[in-house]
C-alpha atoms as a PDB file:
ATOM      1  CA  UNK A   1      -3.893 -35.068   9.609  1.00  0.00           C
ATOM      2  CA  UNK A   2      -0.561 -36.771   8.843  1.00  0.00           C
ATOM      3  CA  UNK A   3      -0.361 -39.376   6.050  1.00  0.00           C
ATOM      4  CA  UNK A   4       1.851 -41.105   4.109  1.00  0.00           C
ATOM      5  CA  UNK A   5       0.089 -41.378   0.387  1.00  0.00           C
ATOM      6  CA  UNK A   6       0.616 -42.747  -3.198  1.00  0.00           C
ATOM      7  CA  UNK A   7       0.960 -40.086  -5.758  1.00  0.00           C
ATOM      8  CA  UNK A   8      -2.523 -41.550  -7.429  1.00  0.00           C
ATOM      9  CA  UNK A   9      -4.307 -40.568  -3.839  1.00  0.00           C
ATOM     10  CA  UNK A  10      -3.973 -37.090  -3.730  1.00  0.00           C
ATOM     11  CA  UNK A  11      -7.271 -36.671  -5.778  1.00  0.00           C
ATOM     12  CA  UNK A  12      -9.330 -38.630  -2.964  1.00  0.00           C
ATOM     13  CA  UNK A  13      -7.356 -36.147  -0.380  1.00  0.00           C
ATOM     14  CA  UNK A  14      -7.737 -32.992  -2.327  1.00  0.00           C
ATOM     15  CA  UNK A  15     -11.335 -33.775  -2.534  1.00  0.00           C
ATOM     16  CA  UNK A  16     -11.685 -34.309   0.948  1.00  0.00           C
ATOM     17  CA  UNK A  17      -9.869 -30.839   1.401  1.00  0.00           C
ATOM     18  CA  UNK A  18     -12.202 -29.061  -0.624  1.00  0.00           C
ATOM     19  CA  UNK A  19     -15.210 -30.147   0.621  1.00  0.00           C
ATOM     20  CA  UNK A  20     -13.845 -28.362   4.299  1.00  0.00           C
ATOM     21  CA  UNK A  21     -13.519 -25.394   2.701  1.00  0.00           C
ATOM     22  CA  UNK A  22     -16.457 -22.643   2.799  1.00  0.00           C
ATOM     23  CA  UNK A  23     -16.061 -18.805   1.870  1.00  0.00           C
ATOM     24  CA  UNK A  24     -15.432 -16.534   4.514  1.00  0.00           C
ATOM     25  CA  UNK A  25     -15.221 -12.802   5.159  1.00  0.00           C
ATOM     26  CA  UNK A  26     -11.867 -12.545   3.200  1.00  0.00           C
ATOM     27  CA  UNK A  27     -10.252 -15.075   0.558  1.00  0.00           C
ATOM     28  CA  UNK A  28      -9.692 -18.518   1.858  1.00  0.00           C
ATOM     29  CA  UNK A  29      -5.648 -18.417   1.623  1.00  0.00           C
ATOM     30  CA  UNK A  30      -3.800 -22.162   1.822  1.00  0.00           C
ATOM     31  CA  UNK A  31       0.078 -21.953   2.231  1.00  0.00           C
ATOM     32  CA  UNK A  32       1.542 -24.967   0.864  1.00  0.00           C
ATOM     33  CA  UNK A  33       5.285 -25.996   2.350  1.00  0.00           C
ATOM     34  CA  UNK A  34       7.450 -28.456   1.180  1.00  0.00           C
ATOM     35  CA  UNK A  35      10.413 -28.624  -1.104  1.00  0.00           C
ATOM     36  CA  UNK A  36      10.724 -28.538  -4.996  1.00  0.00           C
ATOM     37  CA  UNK A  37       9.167 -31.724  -6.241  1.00  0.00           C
ATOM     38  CA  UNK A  38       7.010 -32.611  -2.950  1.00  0.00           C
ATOM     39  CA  UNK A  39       3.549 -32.659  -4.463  1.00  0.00           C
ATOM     40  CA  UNK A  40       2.075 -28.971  -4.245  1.00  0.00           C
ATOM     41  CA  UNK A  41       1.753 -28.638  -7.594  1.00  0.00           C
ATOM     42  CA  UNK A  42       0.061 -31.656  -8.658  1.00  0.00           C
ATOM     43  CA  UNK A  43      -1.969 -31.231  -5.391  1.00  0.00           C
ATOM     44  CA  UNK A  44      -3.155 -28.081  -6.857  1.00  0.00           C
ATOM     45  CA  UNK A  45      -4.097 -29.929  -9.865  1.00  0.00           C
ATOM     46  CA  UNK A  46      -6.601 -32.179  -7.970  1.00  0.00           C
ATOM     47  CA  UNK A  47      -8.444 -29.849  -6.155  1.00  0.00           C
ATOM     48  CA  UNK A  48      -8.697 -28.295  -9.725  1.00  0.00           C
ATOM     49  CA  UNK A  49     -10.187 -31.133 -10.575  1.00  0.00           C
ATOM     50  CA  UNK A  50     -12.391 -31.636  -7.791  1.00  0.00           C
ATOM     51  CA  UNK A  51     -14.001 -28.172  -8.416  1.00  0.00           C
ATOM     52  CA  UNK A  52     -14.485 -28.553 -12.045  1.00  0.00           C
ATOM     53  CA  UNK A  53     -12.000 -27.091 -13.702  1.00  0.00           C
ATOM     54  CA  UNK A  54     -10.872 -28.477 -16.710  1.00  0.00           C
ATOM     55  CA  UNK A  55      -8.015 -26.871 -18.727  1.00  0.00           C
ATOM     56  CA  UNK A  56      -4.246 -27.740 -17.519  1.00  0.00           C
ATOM     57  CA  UNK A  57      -3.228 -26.783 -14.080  1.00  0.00           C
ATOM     58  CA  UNK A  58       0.292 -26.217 -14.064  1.00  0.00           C
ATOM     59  CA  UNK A  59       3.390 -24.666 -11.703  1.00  0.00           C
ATOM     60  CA  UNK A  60       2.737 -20.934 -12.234  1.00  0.00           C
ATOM     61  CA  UNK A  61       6.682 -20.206 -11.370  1.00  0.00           C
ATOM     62  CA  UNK A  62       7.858 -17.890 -13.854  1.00  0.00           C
ATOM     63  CA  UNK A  63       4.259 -16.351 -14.434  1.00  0.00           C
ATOM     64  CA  UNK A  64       3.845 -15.850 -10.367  1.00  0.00           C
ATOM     65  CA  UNK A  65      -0.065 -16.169 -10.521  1.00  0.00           C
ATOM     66  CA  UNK A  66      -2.642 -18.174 -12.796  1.00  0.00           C
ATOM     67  CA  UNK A  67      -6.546 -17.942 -12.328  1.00  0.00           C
ATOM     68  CA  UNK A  68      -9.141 -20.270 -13.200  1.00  0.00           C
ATOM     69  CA  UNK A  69     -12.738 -19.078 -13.048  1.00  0.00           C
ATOM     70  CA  UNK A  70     -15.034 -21.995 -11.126  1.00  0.00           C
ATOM     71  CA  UNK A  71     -18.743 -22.473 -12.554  1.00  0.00           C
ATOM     72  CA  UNK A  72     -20.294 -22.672  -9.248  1.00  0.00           C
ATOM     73  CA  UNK A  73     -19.179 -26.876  -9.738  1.00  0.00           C
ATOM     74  CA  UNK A  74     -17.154 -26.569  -6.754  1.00  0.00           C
ATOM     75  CA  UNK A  75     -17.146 -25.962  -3.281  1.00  0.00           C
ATOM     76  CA  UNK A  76     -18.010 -22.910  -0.531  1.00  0.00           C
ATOM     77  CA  UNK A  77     -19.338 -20.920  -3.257  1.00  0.00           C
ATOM     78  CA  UNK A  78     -16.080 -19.970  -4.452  1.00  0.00           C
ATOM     79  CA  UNK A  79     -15.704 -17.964  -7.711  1.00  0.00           C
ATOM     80  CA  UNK A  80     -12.028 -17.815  -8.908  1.00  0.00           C
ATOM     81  CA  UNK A  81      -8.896 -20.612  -8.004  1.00  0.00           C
ATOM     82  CA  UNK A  82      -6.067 -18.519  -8.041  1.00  0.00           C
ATOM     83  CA  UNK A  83      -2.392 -20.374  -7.656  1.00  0.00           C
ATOM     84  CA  UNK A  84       0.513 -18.551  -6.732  1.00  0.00           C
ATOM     85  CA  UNK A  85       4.052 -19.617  -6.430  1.00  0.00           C
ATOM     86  CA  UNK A  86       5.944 -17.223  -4.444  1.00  0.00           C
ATOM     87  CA  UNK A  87       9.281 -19.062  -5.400  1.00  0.00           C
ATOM     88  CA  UNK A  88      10.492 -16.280  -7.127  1.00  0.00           C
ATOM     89  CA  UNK A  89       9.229 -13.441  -4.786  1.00  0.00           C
ATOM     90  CA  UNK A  90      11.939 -11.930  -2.491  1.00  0.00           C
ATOM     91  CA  UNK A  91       8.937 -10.466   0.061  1.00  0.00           C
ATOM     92  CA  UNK A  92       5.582  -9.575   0.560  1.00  0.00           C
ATOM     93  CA  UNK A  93       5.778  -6.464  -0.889  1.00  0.00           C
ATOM     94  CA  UNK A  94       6.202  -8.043  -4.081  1.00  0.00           C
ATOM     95  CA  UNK A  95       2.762  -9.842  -3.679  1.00  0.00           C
ATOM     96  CA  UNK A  96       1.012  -6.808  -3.036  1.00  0.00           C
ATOM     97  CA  UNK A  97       2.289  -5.119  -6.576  1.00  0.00           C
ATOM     98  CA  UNK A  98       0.398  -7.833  -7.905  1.00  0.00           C
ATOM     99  CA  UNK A  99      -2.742  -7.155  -6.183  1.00  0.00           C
ATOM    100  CA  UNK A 100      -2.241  -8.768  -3.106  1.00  0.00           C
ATOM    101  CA  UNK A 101      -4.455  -6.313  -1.115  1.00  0.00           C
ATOM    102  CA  UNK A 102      -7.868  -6.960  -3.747  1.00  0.00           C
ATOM    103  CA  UNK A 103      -7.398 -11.001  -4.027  1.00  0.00           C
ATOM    104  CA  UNK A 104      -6.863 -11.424  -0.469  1.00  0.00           C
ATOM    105  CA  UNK A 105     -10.082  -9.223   0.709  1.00  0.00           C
ATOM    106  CA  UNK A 106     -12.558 -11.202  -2.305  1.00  0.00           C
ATOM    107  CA  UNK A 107     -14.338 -13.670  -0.015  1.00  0.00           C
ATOM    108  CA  UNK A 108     -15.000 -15.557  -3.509  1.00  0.00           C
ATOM    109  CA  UNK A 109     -11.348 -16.518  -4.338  1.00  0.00           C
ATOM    110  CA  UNK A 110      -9.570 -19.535  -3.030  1.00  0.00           C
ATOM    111  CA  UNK A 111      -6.291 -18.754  -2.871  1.00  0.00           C
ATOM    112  CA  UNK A 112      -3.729 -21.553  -2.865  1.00  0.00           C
ATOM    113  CA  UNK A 113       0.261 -20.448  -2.080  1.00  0.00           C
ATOM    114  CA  UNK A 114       3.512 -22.434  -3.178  1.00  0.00           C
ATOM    115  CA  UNK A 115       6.492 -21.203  -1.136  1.00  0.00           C
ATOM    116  CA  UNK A 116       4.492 -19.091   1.479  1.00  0.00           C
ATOM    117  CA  UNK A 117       7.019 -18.643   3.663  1.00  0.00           C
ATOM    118  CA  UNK A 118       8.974 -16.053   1.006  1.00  0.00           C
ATOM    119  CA  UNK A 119       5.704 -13.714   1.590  1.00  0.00           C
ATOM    120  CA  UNK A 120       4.112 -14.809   5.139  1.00  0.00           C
ATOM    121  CA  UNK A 121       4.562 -10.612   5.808  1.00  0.00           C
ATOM    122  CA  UNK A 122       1.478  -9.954   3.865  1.00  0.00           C
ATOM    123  CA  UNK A 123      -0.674 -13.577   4.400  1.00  0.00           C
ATOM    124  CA  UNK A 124      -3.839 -12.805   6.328  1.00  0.00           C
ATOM    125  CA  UNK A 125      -3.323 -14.861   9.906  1.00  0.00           C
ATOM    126  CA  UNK A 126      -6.237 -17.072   9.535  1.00  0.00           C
ATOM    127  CA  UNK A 127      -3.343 -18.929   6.470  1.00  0.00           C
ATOM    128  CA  UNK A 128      -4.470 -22.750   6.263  1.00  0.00           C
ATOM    129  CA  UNK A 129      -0.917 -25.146   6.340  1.00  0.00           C
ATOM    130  CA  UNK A 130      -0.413 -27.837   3.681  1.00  0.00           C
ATOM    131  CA  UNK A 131       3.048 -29.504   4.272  1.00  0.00           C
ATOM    132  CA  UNK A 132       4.316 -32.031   1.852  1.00  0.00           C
ATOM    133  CA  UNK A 133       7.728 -33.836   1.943  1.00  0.00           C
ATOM    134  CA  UNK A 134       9.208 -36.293  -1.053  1.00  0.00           C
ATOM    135  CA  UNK A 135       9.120 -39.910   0.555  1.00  0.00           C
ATOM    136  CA  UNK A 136      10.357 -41.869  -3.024  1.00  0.00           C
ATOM    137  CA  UNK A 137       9.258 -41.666  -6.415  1.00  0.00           C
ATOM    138  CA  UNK A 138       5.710 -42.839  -5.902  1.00  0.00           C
ATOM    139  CA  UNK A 139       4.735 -41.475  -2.182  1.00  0.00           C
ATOM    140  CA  UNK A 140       4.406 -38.112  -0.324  1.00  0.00           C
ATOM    141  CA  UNK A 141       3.699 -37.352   3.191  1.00  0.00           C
ATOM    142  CA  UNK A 142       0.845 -34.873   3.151  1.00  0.00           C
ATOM    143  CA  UNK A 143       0.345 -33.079   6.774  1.00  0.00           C
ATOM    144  CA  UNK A 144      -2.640 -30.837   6.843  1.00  0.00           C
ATOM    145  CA  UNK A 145      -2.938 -28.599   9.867  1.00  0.00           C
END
């Protein structure tokens, strides 16, 4: 799904993205690609909104990892919203001294990844793709595969 939105419709998209999602096995991991000012953050922020969560969402680039705890409000039985920006990460091994290895395996976290690519050694291979790209001030293309 390819689309060409206004800033103000990523809510109705991240809810529509959320709602697909149901706990598996292992985490439910979502790589999100696209360059610095593209829309992963504030897409981030919707589906934080969609599942209930109501304290401020923001970048988590110089903290690596921030965790929100869901109260069962949102989707796929999911427990914890963890957000991850791997920006500053020079590999996967980097991810794992953070405790890669336990998030990843929790079948109650949803897991969502800025700058994936910088760690795709240690990403599980079932990795859902968000890519967004900077059209102007106002719109993003959003392609979710």
């Amino acid at each position: 799904m390819k689309k060409t939105v206004n800033i103000s419709e990523f809510r109705q998209i991240a809810e529509e993205f959320t709602k697909s999602l149901k706990a598996g096995k292992t985490a439910c991991v979502i790589g999100l690609h696209g360059d610095l000012g593209a829309g992963k953050t504030t897409f981030v922020q919707n589906v934080a909104k969609t599942l209930g969560i109501s304290e401020t969402v923001n970048s988590p680039t110089f903290v690596i990892e921030k965790l929100y705890s869901l109260d069962k409000l949102g989707t796929g039985n999911f427990e914890k919203l963890i957000h991850i920006d791997a920006y500053r990460l020079d590999s996967g091994k980097e991810l794992l001294d953070l405790g890669w290895q336990e998030i990843s395996k929790n079948p109650k976290n949803l897991i969502f990844i800025e700058w994936p690519e910088r760690v795709a050694d240690v990403l599980p291979k079932i990795t859902h793709k968000i890519n967004f790209r900077f059209v102007d001030e106002e719109k993003r293309e959003i392609d979710v595969e």
